[in-house]
N, C-alpha and C. Protein backbone atom coordinates (compact mmCIF):
# COMPACT_ATOMS: atom_id res chain seq x y z
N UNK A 1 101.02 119.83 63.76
CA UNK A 1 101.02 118.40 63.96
C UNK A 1 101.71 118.08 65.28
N UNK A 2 101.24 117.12 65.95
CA UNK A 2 101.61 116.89 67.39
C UNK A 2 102.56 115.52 67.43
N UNK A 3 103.43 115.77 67.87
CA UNK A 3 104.22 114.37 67.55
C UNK A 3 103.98 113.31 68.69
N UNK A 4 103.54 112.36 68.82
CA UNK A 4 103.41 111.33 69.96
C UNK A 4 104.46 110.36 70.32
N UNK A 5 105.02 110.45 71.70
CA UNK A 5 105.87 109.91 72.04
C UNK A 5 105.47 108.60 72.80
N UNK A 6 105.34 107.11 72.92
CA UNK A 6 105.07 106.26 73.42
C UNK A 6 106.40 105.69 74.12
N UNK A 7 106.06 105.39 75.31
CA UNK A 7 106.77 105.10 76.61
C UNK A 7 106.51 103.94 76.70
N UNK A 8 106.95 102.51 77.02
CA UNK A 8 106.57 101.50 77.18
C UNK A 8 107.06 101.64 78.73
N UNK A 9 105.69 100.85 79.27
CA UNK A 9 105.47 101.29 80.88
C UNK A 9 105.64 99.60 81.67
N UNK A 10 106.26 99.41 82.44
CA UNK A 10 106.06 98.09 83.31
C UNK A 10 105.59 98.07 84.58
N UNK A 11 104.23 97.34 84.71
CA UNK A 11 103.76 97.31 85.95
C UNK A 11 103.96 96.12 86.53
N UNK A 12 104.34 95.80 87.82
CA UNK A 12 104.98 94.59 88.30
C UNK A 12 104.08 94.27 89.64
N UNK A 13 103.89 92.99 89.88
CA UNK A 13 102.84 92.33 90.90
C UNK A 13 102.16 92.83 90.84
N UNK A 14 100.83 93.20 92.24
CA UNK A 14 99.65 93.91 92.18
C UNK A 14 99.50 95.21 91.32
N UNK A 15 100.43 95.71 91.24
CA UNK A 15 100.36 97.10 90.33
C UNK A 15 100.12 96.25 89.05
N UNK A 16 100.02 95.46 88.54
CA UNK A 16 100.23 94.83 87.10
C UNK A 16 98.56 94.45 87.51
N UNK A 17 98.10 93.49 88.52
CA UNK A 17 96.95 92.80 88.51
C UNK A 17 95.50 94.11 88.56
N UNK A 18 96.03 94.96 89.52
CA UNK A 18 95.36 96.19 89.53
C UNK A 18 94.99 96.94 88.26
N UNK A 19 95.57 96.91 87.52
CA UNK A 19 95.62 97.70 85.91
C UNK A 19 94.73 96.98 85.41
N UNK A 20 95.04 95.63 85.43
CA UNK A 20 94.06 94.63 84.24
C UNK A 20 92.78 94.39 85.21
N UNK A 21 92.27 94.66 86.21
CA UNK A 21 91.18 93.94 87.00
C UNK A 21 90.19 94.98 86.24
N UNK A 22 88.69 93.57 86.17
CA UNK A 22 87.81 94.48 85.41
C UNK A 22 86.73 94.42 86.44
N UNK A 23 87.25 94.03 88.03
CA UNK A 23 86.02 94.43 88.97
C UNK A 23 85.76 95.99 89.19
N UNK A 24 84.61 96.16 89.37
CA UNK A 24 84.03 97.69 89.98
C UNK A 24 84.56 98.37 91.06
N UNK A 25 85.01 97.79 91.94
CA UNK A 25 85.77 98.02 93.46
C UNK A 25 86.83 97.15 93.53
N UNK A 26 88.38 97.64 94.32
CA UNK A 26 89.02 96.54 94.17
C UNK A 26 89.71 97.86 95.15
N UNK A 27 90.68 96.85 95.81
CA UNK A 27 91.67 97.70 97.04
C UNK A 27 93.33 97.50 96.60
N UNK A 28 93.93 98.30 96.71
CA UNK A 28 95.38 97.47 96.55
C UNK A 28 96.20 98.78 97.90
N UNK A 29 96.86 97.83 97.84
CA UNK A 29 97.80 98.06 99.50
C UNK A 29 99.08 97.49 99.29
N UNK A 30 100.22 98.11 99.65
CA UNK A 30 101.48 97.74 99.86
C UNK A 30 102.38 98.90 100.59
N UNK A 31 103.61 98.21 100.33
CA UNK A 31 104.81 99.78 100.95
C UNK A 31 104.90 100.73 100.68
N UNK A 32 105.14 101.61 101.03
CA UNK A 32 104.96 103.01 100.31
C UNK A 32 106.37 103.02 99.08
N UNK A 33 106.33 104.29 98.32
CA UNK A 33 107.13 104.03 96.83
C UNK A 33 106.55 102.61 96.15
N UNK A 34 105.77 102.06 95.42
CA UNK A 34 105.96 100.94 94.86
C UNK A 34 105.64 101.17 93.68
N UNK A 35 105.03 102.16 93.00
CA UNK A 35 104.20 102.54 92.34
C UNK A 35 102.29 102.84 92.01
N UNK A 36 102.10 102.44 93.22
CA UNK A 36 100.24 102.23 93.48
C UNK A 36 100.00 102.76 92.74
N UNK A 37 100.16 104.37 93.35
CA UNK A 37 99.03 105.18 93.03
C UNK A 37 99.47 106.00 91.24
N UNK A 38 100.72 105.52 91.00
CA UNK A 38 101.22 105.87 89.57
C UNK A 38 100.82 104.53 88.75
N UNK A 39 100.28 103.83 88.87
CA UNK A 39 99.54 102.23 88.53
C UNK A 39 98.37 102.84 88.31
N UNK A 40 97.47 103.17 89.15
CA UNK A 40 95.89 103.38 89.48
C UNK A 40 95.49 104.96 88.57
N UNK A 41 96.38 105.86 88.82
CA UNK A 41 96.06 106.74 88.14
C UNK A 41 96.26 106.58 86.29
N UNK A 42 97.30 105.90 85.74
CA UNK A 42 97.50 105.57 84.43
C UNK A 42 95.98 104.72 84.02
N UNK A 43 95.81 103.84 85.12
CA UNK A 43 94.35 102.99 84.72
C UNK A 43 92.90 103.90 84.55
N UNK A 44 93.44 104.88 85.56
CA UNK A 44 91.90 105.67 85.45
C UNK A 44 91.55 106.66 84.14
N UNK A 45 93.20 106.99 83.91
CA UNK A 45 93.20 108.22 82.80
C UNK A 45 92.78 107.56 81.88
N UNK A 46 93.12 106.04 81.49
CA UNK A 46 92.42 105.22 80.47
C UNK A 46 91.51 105.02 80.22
N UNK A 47 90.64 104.87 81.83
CA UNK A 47 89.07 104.76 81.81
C UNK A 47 88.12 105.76 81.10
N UNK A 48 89.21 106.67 81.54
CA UNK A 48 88.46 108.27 81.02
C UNK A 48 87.99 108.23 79.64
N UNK A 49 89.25 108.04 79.07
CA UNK A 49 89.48 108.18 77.75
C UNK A 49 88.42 107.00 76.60
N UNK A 50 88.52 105.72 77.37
CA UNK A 50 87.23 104.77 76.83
C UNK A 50 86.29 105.17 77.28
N UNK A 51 85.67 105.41 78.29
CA UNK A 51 84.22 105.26 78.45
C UNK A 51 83.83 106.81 78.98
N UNK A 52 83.18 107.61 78.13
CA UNK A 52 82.92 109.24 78.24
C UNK A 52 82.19 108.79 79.96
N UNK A 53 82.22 109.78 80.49
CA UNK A 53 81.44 110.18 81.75
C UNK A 53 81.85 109.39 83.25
N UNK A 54 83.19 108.44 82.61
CA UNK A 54 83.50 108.10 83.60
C UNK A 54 84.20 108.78 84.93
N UNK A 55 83.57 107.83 86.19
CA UNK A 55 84.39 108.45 87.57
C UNK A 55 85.05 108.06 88.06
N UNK A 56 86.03 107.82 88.49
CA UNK A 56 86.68 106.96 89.64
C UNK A 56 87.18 107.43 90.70
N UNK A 57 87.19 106.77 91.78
CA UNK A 57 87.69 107.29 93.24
C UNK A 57 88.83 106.64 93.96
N UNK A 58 89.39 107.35 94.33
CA UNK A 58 90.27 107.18 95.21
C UNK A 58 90.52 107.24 96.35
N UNK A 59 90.78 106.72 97.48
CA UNK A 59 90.50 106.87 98.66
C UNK A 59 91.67 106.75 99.75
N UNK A 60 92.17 107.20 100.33
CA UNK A 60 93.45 106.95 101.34
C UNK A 60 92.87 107.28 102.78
N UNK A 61 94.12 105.97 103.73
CA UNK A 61 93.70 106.45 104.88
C UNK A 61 93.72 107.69 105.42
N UNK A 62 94.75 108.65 105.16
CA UNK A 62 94.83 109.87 105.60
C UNK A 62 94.54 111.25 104.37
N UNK A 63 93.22 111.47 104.27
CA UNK A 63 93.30 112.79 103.17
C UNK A 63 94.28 113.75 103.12
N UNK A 64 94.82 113.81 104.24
CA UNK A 64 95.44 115.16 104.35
C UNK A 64 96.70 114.81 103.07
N UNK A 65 96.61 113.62 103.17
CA UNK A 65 98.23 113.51 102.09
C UNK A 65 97.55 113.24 100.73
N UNK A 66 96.53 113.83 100.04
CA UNK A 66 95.79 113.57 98.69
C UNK A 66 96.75 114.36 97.98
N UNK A 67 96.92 115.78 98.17
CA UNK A 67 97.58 116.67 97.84
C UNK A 67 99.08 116.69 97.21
N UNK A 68 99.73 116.27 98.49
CA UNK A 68 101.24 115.78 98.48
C UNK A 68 101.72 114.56 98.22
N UNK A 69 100.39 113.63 97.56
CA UNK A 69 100.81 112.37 97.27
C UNK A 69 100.07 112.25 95.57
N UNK A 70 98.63 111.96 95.69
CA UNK A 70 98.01 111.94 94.69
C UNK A 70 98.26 112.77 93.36
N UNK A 71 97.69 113.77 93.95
CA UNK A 71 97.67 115.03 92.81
C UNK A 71 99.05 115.17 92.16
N UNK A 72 100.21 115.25 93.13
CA UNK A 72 101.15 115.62 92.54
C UNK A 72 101.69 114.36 91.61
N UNK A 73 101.47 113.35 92.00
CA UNK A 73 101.87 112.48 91.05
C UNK A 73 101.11 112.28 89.84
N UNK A 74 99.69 112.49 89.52
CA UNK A 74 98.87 112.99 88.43
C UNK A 74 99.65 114.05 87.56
N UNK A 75 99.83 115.20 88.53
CA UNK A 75 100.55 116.05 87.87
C UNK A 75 101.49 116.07 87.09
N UNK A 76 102.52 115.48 88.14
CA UNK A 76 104.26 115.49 87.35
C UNK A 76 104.36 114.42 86.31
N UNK A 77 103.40 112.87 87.23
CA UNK A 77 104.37 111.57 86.48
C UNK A 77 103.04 111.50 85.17
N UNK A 78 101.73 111.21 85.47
CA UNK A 78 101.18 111.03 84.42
C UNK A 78 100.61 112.43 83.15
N UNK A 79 100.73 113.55 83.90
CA UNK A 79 100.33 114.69 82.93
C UNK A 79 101.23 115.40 82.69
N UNK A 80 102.55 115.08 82.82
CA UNK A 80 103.69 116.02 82.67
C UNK A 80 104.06 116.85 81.68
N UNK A 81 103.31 115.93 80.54
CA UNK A 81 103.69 116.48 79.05
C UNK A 81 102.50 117.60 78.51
N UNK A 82 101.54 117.95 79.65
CA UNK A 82 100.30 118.85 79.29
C UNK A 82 100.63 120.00 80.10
C-alpha cells in the first residue's frame, strides 16, 4: 500500500493565472526565481494525467539552459518522490 502525501501548493500572480488558464497557447514571463517554470510544469503533469495523449511545450529563449533549468526542476521539485 502506497501512502499519499498531499502538499498544499500556493501559486501567486501570473503563476496562479497561468495554472488556471484554459487557453491553448499562453506566454508567461517574469524575473528569474519566481516560480514559472515550477507553476507550468505542476500544470502540465496534470494535463497528463487528465487527458491520455497529451503534449505540451515549452519553450525558452535560450535552449541551452533546458537542461539546467527545466529538467532539473521536473526532476527534483515536481518528481522528487519517484
Amino acid at each position: 500500500m502506497t501512502n499519499i502525501i498531499e502538499v498544499p501548493l500556493e501559486f501567486r500572480r501570473g503563476n496562479n493565472q497561468a495554472r488556471k488558464c484554459h487557453d491553448p497557447e499562453f506566454l508567461v514571463e517574469g524575473p528569474s526565481r519566481t516560480g514559472k517554470t515550477f507553476a507550468l510544469l505542476i500544470r502540465m503533469n496534470q494535463n497528463a494525467a487528465d487527458y491520455p495523449g497529451y503534449r505540451g511545450l515549452i519553450i525558452r529563449k535560450e535552449a541551452v539552459n533546458l537542461g539546467r533549468t527545466i529538467l532539473r526542476t521536473l526532476e527534483e521539485d515536481v518528481y522528487h518522490e519517484w
